[in-house]
C-alpha atoms as a PDB file:
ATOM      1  CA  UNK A   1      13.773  -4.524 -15.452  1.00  0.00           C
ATOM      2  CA  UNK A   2      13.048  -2.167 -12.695  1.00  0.00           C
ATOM      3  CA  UNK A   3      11.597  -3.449  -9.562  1.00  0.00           C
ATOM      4  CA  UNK A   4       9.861  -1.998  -6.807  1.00  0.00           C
ATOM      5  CA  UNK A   5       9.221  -3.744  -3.247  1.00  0.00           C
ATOM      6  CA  UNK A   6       7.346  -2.557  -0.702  1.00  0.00           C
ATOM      7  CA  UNK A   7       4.887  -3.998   2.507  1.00  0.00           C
ATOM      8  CA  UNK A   8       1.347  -4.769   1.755  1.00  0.00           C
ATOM      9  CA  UNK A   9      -0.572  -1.510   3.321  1.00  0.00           C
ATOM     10  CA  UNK A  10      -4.085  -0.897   3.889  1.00  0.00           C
ATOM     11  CA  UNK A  11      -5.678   1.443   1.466  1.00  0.00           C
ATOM     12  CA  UNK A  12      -2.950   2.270  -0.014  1.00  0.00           C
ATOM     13  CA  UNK A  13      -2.054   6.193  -0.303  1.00  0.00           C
ATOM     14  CA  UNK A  14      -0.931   7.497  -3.640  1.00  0.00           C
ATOM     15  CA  UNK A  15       2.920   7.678  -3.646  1.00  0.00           C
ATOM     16  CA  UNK A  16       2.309   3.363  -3.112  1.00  0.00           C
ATOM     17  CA  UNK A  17       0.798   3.360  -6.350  1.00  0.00           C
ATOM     18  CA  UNK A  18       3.258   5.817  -7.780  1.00  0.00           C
ATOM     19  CA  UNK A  19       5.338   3.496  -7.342  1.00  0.00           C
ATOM     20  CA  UNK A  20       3.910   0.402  -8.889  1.00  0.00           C
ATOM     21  CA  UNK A  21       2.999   2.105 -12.306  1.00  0.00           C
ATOM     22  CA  UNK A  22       6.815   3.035 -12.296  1.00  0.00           C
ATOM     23  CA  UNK A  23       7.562  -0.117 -11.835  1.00  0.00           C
ATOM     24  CA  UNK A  24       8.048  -3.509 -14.253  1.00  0.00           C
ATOM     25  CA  UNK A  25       7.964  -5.351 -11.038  1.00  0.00           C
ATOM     26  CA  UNK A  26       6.268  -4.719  -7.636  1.00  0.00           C
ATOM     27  CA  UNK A  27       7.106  -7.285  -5.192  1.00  0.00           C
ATOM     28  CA  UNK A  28       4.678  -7.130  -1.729  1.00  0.00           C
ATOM     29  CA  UNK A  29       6.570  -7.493   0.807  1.00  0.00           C
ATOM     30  CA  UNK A  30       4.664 -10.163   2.777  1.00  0.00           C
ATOM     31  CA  UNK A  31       6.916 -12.305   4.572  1.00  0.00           C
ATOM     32  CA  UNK A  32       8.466  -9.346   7.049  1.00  0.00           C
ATOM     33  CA  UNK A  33       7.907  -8.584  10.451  1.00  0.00           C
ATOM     34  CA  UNK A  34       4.508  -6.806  11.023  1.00  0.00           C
ATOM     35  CA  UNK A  35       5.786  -3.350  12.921  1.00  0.00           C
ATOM     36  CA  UNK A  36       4.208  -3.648  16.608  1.00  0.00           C
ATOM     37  CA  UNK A  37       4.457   0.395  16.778  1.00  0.00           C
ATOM     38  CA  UNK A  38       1.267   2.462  15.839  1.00  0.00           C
ATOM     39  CA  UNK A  39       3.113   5.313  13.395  1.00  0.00           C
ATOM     40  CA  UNK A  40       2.945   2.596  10.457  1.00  0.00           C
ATOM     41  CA  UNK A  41       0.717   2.081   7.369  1.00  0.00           C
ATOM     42  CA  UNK A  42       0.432  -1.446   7.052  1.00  0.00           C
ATOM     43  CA  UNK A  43      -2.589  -1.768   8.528  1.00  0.00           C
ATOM     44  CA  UNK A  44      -4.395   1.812   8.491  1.00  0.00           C
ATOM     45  CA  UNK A  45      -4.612   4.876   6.610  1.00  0.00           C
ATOM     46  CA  UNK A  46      -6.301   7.860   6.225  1.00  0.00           C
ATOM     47  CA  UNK A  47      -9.746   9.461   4.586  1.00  0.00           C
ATOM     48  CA  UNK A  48     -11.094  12.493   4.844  1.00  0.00           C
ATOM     49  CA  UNK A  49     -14.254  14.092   6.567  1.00  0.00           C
ATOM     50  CA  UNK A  50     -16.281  17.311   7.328  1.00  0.00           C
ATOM     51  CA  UNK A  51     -13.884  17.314  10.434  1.00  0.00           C
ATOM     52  CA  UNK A  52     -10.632  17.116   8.829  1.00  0.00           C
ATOM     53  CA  UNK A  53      -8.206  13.614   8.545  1.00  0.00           C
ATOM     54  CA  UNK A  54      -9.930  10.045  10.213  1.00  0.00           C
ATOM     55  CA  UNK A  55      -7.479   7.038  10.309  1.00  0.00           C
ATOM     56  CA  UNK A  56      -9.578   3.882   9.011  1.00  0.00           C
ATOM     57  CA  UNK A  57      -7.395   1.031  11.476  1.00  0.00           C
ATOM     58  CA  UNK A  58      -7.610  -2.793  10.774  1.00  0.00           C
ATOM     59  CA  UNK A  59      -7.231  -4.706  14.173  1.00  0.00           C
ATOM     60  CA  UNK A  60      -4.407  -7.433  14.654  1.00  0.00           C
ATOM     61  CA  UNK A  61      -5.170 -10.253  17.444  1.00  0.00           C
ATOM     62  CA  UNK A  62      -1.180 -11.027  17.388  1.00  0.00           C
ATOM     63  CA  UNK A  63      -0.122  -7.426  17.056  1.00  0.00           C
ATOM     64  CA  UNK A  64       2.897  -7.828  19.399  1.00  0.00           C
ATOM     65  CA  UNK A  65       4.224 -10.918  18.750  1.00  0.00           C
ATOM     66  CA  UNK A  66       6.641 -10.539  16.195  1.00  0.00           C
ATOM     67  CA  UNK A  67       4.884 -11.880  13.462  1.00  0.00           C
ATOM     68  CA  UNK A  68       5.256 -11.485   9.934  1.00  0.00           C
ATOM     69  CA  UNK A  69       2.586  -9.836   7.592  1.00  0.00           C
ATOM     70  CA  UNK A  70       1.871 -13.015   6.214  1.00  0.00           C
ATOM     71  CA  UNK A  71       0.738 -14.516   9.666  1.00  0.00           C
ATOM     72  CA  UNK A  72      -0.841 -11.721  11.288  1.00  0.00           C
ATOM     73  CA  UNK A  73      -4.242 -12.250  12.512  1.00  0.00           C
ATOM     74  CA  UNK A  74      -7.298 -10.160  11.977  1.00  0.00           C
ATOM     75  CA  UNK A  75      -9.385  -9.149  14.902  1.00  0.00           C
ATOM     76  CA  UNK A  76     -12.752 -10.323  13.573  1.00  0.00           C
ATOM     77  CA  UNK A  77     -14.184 -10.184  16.869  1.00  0.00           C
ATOM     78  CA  UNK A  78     -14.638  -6.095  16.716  1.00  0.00           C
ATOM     79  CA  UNK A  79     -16.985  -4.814  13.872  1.00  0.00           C
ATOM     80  CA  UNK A  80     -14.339  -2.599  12.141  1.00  0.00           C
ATOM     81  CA  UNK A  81     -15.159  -3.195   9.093  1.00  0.00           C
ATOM     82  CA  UNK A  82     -18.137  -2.057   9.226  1.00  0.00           C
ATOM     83  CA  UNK A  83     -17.547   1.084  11.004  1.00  0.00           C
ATOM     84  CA  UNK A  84     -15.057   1.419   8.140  1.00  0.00           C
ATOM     85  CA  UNK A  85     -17.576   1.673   5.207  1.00  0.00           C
ATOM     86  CA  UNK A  86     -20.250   3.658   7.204  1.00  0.00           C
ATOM     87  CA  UNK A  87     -17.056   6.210   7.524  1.00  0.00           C
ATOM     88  CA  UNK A  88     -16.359   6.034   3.992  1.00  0.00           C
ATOM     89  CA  UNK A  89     -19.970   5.945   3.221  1.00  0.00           C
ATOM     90  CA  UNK A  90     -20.976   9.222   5.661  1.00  0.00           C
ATOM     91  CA  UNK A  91     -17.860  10.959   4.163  1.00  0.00           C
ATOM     92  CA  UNK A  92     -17.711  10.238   0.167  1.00  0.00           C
ATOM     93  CA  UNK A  93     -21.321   9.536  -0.172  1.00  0.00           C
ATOM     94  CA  UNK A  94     -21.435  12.812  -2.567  1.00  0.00           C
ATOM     95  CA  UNK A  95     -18.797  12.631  -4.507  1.00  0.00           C
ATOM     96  CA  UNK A  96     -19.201  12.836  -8.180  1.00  0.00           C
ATOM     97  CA  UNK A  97     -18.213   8.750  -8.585  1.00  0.00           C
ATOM     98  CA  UNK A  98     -18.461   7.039  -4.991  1.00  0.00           C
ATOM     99  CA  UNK A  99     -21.135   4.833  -6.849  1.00  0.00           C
ATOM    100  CA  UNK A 100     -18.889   3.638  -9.022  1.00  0.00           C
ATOM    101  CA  UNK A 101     -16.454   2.042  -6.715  1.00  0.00           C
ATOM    102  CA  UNK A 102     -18.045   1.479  -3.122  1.00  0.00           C
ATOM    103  CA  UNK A 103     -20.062  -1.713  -4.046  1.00  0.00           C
ATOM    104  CA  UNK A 104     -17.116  -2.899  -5.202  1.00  0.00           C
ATOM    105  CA  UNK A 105     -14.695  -1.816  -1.680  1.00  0.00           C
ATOM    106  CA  UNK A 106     -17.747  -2.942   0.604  1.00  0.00           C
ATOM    107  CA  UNK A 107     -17.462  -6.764  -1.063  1.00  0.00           C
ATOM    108  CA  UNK A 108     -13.726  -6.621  -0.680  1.00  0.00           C
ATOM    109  CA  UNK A 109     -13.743  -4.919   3.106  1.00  0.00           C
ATOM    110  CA  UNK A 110     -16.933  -7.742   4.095  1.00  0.00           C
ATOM    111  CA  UNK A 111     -14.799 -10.652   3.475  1.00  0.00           C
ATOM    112  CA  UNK A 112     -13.276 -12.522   6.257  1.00  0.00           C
ATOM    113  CA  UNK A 113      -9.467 -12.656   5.465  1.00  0.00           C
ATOM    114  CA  UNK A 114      -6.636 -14.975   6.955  1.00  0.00           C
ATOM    115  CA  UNK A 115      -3.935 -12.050   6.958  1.00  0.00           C
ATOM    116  CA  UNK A 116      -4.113  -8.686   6.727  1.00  0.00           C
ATOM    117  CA  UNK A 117      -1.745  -9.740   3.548  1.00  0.00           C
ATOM    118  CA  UNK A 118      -4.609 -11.292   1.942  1.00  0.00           C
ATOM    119  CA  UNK A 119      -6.676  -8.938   2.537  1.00  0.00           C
ATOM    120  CA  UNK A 120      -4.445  -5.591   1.389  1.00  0.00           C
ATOM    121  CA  UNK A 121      -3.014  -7.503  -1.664  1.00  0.00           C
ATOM    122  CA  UNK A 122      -6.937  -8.048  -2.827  1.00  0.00           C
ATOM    123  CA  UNK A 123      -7.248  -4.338  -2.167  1.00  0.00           C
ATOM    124  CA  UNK A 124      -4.308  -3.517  -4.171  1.00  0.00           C
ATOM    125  CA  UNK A 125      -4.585  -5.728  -7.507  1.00  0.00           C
ATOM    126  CA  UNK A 126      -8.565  -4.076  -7.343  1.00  0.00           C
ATOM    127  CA  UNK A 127      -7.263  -0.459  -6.903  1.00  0.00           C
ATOM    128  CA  UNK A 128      -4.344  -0.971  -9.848  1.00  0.00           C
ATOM    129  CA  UNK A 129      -7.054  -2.168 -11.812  1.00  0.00           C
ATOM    130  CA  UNK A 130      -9.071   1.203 -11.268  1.00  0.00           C
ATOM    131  CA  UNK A 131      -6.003   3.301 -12.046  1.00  0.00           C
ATOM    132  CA  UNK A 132      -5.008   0.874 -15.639  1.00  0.00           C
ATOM    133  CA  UNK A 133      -1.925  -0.140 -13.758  1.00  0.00           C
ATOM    134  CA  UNK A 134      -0.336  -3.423 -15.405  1.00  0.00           C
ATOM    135  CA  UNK A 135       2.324  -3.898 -13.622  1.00  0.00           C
ATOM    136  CA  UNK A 136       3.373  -7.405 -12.718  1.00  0.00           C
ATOM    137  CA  UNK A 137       2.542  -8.518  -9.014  1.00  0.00           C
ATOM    138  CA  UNK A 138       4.686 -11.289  -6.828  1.00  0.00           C
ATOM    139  CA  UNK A 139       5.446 -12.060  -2.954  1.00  0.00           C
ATOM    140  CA  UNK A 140       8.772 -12.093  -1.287  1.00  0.00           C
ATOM    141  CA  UNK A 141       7.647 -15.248   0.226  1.00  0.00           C
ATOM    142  CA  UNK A 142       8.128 -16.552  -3.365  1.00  0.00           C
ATOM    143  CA  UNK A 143      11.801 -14.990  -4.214  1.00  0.00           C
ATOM    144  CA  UNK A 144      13.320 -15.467  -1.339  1.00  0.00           C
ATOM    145  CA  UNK A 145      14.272 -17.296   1.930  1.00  0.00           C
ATOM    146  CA  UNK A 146      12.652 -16.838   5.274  1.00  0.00           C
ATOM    147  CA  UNK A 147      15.601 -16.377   7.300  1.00  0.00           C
ATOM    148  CA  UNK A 148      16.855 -13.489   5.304  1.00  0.00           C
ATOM    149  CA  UNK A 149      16.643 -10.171   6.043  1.00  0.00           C
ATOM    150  CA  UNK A 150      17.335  -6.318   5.569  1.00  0.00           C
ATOM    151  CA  UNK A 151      19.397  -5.425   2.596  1.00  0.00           C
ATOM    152  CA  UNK A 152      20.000  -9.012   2.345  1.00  0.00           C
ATOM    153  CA  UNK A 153      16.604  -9.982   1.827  1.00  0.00           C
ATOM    154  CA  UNK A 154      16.299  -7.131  -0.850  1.00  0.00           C
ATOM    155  CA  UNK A 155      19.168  -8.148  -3.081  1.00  0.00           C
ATOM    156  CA  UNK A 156      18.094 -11.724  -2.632  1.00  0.00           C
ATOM    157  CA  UNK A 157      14.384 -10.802  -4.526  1.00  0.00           C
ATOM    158  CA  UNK A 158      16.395  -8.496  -6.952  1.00  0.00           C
ATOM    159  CA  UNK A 159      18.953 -11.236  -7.924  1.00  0.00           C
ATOM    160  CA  UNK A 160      16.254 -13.509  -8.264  1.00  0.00           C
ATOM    161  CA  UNK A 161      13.907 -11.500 -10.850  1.00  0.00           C
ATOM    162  CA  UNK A 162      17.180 -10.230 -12.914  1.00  0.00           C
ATOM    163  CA  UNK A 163      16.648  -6.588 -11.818  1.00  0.00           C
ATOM    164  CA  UNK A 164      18.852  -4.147 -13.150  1.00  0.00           C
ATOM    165  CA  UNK A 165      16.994  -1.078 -10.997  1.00  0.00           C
ATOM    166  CA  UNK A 166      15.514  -0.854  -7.913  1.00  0.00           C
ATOM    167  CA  UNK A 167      12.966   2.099  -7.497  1.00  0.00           C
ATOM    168  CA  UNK A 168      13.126   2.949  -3.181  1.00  0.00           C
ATOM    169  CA  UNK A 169      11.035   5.294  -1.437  1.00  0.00           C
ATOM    170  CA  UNK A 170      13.141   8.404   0.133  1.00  0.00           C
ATOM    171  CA  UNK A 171      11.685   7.959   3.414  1.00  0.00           C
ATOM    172  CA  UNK A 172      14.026   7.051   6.760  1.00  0.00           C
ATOM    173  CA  UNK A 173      12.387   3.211   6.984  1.00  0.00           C
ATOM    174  CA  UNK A 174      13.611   2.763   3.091  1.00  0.00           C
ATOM    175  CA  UNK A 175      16.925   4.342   3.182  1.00  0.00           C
ATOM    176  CA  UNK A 176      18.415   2.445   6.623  1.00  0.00           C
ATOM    177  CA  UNK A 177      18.283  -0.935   4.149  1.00  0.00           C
ATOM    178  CA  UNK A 178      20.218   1.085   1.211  1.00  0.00           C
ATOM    179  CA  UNK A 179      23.845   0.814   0.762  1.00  0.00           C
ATOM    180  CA  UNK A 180      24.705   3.195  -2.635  1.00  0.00           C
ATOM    181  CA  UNK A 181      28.078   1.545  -2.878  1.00  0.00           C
ATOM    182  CA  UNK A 182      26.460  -2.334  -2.562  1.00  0.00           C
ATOM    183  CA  UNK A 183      23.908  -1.486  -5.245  1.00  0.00           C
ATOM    184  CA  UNK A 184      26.955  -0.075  -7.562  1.00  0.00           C
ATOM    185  CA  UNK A 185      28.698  -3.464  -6.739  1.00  0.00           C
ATOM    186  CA  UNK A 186      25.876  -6.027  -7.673  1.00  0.00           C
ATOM    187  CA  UNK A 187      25.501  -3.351 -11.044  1.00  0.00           C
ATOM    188  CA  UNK A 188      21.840  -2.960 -10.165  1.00  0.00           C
ATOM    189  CA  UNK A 189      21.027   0.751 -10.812  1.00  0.00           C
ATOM    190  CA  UNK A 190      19.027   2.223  -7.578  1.00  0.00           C
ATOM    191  CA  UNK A 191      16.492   5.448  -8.201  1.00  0.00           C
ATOM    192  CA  UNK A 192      15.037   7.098  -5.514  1.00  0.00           C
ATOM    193  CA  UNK A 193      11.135   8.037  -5.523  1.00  0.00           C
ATOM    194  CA  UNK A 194      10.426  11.866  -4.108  1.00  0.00           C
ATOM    195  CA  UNK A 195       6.867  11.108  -4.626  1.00  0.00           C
ATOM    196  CA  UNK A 196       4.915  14.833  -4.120  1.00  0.00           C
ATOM    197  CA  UNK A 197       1.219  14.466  -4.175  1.00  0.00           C
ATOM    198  CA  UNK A 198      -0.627  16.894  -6.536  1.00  0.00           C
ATOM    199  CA  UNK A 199      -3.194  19.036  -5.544  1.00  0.00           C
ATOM    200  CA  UNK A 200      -6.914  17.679  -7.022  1.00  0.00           C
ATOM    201  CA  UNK A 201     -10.543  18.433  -6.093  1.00  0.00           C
ATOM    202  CA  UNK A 202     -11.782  17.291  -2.540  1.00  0.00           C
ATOM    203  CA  UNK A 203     -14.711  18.075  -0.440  1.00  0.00           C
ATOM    204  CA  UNK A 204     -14.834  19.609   2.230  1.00  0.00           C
ATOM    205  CA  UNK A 205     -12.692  22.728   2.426  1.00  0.00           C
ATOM    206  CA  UNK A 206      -9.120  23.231   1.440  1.00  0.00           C
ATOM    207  CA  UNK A 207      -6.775  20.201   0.135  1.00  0.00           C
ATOM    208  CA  UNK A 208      -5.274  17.938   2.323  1.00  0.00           C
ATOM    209  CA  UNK A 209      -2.510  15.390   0.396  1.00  0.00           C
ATOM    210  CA  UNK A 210      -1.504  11.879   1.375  1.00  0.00           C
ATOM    211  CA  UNK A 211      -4.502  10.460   1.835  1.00  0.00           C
ATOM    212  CA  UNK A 212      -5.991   6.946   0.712  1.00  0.00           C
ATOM    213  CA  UNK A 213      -6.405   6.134  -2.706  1.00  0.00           C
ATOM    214  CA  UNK A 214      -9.761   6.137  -1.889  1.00  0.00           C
ATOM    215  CA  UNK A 215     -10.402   9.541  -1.891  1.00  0.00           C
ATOM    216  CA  UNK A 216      -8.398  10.413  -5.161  1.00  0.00           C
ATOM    217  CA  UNK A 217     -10.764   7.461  -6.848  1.00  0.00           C
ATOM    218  CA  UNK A 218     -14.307   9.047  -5.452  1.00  0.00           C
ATOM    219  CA  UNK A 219     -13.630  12.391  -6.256  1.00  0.00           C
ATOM    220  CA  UNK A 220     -11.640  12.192  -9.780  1.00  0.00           C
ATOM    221  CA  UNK A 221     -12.790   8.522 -11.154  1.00  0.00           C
ATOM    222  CA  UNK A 222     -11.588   7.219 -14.638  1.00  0.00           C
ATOM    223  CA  UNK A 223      -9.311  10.406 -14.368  1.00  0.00           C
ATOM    224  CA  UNK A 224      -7.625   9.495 -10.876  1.00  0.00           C
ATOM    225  CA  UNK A 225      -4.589   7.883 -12.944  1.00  0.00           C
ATOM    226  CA  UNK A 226      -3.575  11.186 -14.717  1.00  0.00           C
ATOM    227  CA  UNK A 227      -3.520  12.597 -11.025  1.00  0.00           C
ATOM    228  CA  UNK A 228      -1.211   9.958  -9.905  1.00  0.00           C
END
């Protein structure tokens, strides 16, 4: 069984749902410490405008005290979700299928969420259903202890579900927890990702990758999963 894990970001970008559809198993990583610094994804990302990139931000109350995903606060207080959909709104209003999913993201972005977990996971089961992903969801919080961490904490979820690979992002956050010669001991077979987005038609000038999912899904619809 090969099993993905990864942190429960905010409008997820592509190479996040790469990964899932490569996957038997994605795990959300829910139960780890929300980063305090702002160079992270797990709770913004980016769209695109007449202007060039715009990062879409969820405010956290409890930002800087070393809380996990799973009990971070929303800031409810500021009206960023709306500013949110009028930016997708302004800036996706004519693409060829924004009807067909912004009714659907302005329900989901309205609601009033305990965690940004909540809130991201609902985001991500309703975006794998829009790409005919299947693969099967589940929380760290369920696999493994809260007082484990790192590499630990990985091969705790992967012993738990049987894996026999693990499917890790390239990037310098992923490989600091990955030990080649560990992996070879516990005979769990580790594959590296090298997700490269492909180029697919945007508005607004020339292609810029690595954006939300949500640009991918308003400009290419029902065929967004054959870009992926």
């Amino acid at each position: 069984m090969i099993v993905s894990i990864h942190q429960p970001n905010y409008l997820p970008w592509l190479g996040f749902f790469d990964k899932i559809k490569r996957s038997d198993l994605f795990v959300i990583f829910d139960d780890v410490q929300f980063p305090r610094g702002k160079k992270h994804f797990g709770h913004r990302n980016q769209i695109k405008t007449n202007t060039g990139t715009k990062w879409l931000t969820v405010p956290i109350k409890n930002k800087s005290d070393m809380v996990s995903f799973n009990d971070t606060i929303i800031n409810y207080d500021i009206d960023w979700h709306y500013e949110h959909l009028r930016l997708i709104e302004l800036n996706y209003k004519d693409t060829p299928y924004f009807n067909d999913y912004y009714q659907d993201l302005e329900t989901i972005i309205k609601r009033e969420y305990k965690s940004l977990t909540e809130l991201s996971t609902d985001l991500i089961r309703y975006f794998m259903a829009k790409l005919n992903i299947r693969t099967t969801i589940a929380r760290s919080s369920e696999l493994s202890k809260q007082d484990e961490n790192g590499s630990d904490k990985i091969f705790s979820i992967l012993e738990n579900v049987n894996a026999t690979d693990y499917l890790t992002g390239s990037g310098p956050g992923s490989q600091r927890y990955i030990d080649e010669g560990e992996f070879k001991k516990r005979e769990i077979n580790l594959h590296w990702q090298n997700y490269e987005c492909k180029e697919y038609n945007q508005l607004f000038g020339d292609f810029i990758p690595y954006l939300s999912v949500v640009d991918l899904l308003f400009n290419h619809g029902e065929k967004a999963e054959e870009v992926i």
